[in-house]
Every structure is written in structure tokens, then in C-alpha cells.
Protein backbone atom coordinates (compact mmCIF):
# COMPACT_ATOMS: atom_id res chain seq x y z
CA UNK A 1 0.00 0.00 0.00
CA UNK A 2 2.78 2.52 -0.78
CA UNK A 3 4.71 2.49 2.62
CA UNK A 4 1.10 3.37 4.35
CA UNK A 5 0.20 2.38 7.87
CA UNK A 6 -1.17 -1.58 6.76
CA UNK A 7 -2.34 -1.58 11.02
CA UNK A 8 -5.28 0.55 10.57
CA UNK A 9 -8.32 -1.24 9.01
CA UNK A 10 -10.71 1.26 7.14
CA UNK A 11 -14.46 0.32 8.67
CA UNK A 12 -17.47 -0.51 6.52
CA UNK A 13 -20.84 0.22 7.26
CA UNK A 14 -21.32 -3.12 7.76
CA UNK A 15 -18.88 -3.38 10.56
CA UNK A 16 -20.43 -1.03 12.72
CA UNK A 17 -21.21 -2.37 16.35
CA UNK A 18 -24.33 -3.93 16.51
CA UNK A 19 -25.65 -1.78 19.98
CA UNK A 20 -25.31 1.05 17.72
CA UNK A 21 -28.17 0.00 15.03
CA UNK A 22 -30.49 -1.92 17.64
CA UNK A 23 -30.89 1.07 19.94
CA UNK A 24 -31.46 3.27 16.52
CA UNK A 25 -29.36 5.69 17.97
CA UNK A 26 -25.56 6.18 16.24
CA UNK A 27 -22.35 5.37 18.58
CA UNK A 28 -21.01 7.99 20.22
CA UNK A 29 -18.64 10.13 17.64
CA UNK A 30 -16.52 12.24 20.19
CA UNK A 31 -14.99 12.71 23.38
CA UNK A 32 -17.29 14.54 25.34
CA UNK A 33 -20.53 11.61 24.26
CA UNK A 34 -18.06 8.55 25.10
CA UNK A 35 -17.13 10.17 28.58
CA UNK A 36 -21.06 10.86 29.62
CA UNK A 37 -21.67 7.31 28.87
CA UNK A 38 -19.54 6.91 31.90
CA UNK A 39 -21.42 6.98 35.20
CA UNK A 40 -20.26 9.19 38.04
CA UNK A 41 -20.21 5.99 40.36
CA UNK A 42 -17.73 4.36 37.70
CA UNK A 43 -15.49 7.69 37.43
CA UNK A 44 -14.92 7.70 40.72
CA UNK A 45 -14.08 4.00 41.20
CA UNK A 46 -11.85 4.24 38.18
CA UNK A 47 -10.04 7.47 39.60
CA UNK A 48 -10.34 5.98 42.75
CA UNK A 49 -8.20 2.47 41.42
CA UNK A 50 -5.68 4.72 40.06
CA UNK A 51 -4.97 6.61 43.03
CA UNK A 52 -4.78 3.77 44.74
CA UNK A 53 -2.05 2.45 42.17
CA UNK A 54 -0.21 5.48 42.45
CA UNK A 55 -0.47 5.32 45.98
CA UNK A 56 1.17 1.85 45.76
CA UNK A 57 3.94 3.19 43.52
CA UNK A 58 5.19 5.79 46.20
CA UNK A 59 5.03 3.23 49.10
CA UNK A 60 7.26 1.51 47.33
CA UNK A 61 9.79 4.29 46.77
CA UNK A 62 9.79 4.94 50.56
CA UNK A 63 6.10 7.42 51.06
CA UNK A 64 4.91 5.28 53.65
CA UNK A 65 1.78 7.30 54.50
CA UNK A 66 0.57 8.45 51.70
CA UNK A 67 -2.91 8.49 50.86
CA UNK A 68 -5.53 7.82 47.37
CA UNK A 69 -6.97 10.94 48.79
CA UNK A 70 -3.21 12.77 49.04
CA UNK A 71 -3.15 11.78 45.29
CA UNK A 72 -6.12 12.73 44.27
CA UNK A 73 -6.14 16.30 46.00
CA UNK A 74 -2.38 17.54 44.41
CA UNK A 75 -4.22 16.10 40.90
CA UNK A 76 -6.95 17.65 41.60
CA UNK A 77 -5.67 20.85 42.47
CA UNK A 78 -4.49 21.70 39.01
CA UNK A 79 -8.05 21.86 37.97
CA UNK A 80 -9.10 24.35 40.52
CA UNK A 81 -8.80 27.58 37.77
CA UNK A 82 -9.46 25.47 34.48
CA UNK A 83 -11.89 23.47 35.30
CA UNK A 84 -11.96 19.68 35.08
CA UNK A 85 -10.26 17.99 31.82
CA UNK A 86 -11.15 15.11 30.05
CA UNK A 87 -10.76 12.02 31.24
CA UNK A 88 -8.16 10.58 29.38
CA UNK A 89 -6.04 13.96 30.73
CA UNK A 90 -7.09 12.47 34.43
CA UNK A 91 -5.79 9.29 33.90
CA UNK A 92 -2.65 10.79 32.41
CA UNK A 93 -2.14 12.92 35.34
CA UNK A 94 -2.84 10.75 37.97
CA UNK A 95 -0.26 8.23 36.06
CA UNK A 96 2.59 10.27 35.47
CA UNK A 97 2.65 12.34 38.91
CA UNK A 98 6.10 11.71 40.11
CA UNK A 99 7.15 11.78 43.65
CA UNK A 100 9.06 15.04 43.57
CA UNK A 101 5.74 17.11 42.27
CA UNK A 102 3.81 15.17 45.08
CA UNK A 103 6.52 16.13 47.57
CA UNK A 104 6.45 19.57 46.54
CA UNK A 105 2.75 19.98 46.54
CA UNK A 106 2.82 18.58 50.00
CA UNK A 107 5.36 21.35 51.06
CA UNK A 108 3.48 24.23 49.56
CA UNK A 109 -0.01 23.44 50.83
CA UNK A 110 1.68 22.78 54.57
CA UNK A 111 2.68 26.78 54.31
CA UNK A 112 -0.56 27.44 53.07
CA UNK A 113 -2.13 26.04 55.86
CA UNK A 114 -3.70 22.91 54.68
CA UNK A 115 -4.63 20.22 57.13
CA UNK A 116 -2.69 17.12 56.56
């Protein structure tokens, strides 16, 4: 195929999922529809589960006491002006927080005052 990408498939119509045609509604074509289909209860188990991972990461590296709720709170707290992103941003954030931002968020909101 001229040195194309041979891993992407292009879809038919026929190869549409079938939940799409039996409900007579069409699947959901962008970010914003495939993220309401997600239930608040499910959001928050999933963020929950990857706090939790994180949570596991940093015991490992020596935090001892650290908390989902820690995590989830320096996340979080980038949101506070912007608004909350998608979720695939969440995720990404809650994946790749390293222990020195954590650390540092820790020390800053101690000065502010925050209860820890």
C-alpha cells in the first residue's frame, strides 16, 4: 500500500457495532458523548483504582503514609482555575505524577495552611 500504515483497518458500514443500530441511535462520535456514557459511580471507582495504584507506587519508593486521597487532592488541584479535563487527561495525570511534584505539593499546601 505505498509504505502506508497496513495496522489501521478502514471500517465498513457493515462493521459497525451492533448496539449502535439496535438502539437506533448512532455510537457515540466524540470525546465529550463517550465520557457521559460513563457513570459518576464508575469515574470515581476508576479514579479511585488509580490513586490507589499510584499510591502503591510511592510506598514503594519509601512514602509510607501516603494516601488515594493525598493523590487525588495535588491532581486535583491543578483543575481548581481550568476546570476539570477530560478524562483521558485524568488518567494521564494521575499516572505520570512523580514523587518530587507530590513532595512539593505537600510542602506548599503545609505553608498554606492545609490540614494534613
Amino acid at each position: 500500500m505505498n509504505g502506508e500504515d497496513n495496522d489501521v483497518v478502514p471500517q465498513r458500514p457493515e462493521d459497525k457495532p451492533e448496539h449502535a443500530e439496535a438502539d437506533g441511535e448512532a455510537a457515540p462520535t466524540n470525546e465529550e458523548e463517550v465520557q457521559d456514557t460513563i457513570s459518576d459511580l464508575e469515574l470515581n471507582e476508576l479514579i479511585e483504582s488509580l490513586c490507589l495504584s499510584k499510591v502503591e507506587e510511592f510506598v514503594l519508593l519509601g512514602y509510607e503514609h501516603v494516601t488515594g486521597k493525598d493523590i487525588w487532592d495535588c491532581v486535583s488541584d491543578r483543575y481548581r482555575k481550568t476546570g476539570v479535563p477530560s478524562l483521558h487527561q485524568i488518567v494521564n495525570d494521575i499516572l505520570s505524577l512523580k514523587s518530587t511534584q507530590f513532595m512539593n505539593w505537600m510542602t506548599i499546601s503545609m505553608y498554606k495552611g492545609a490540614q494534613f
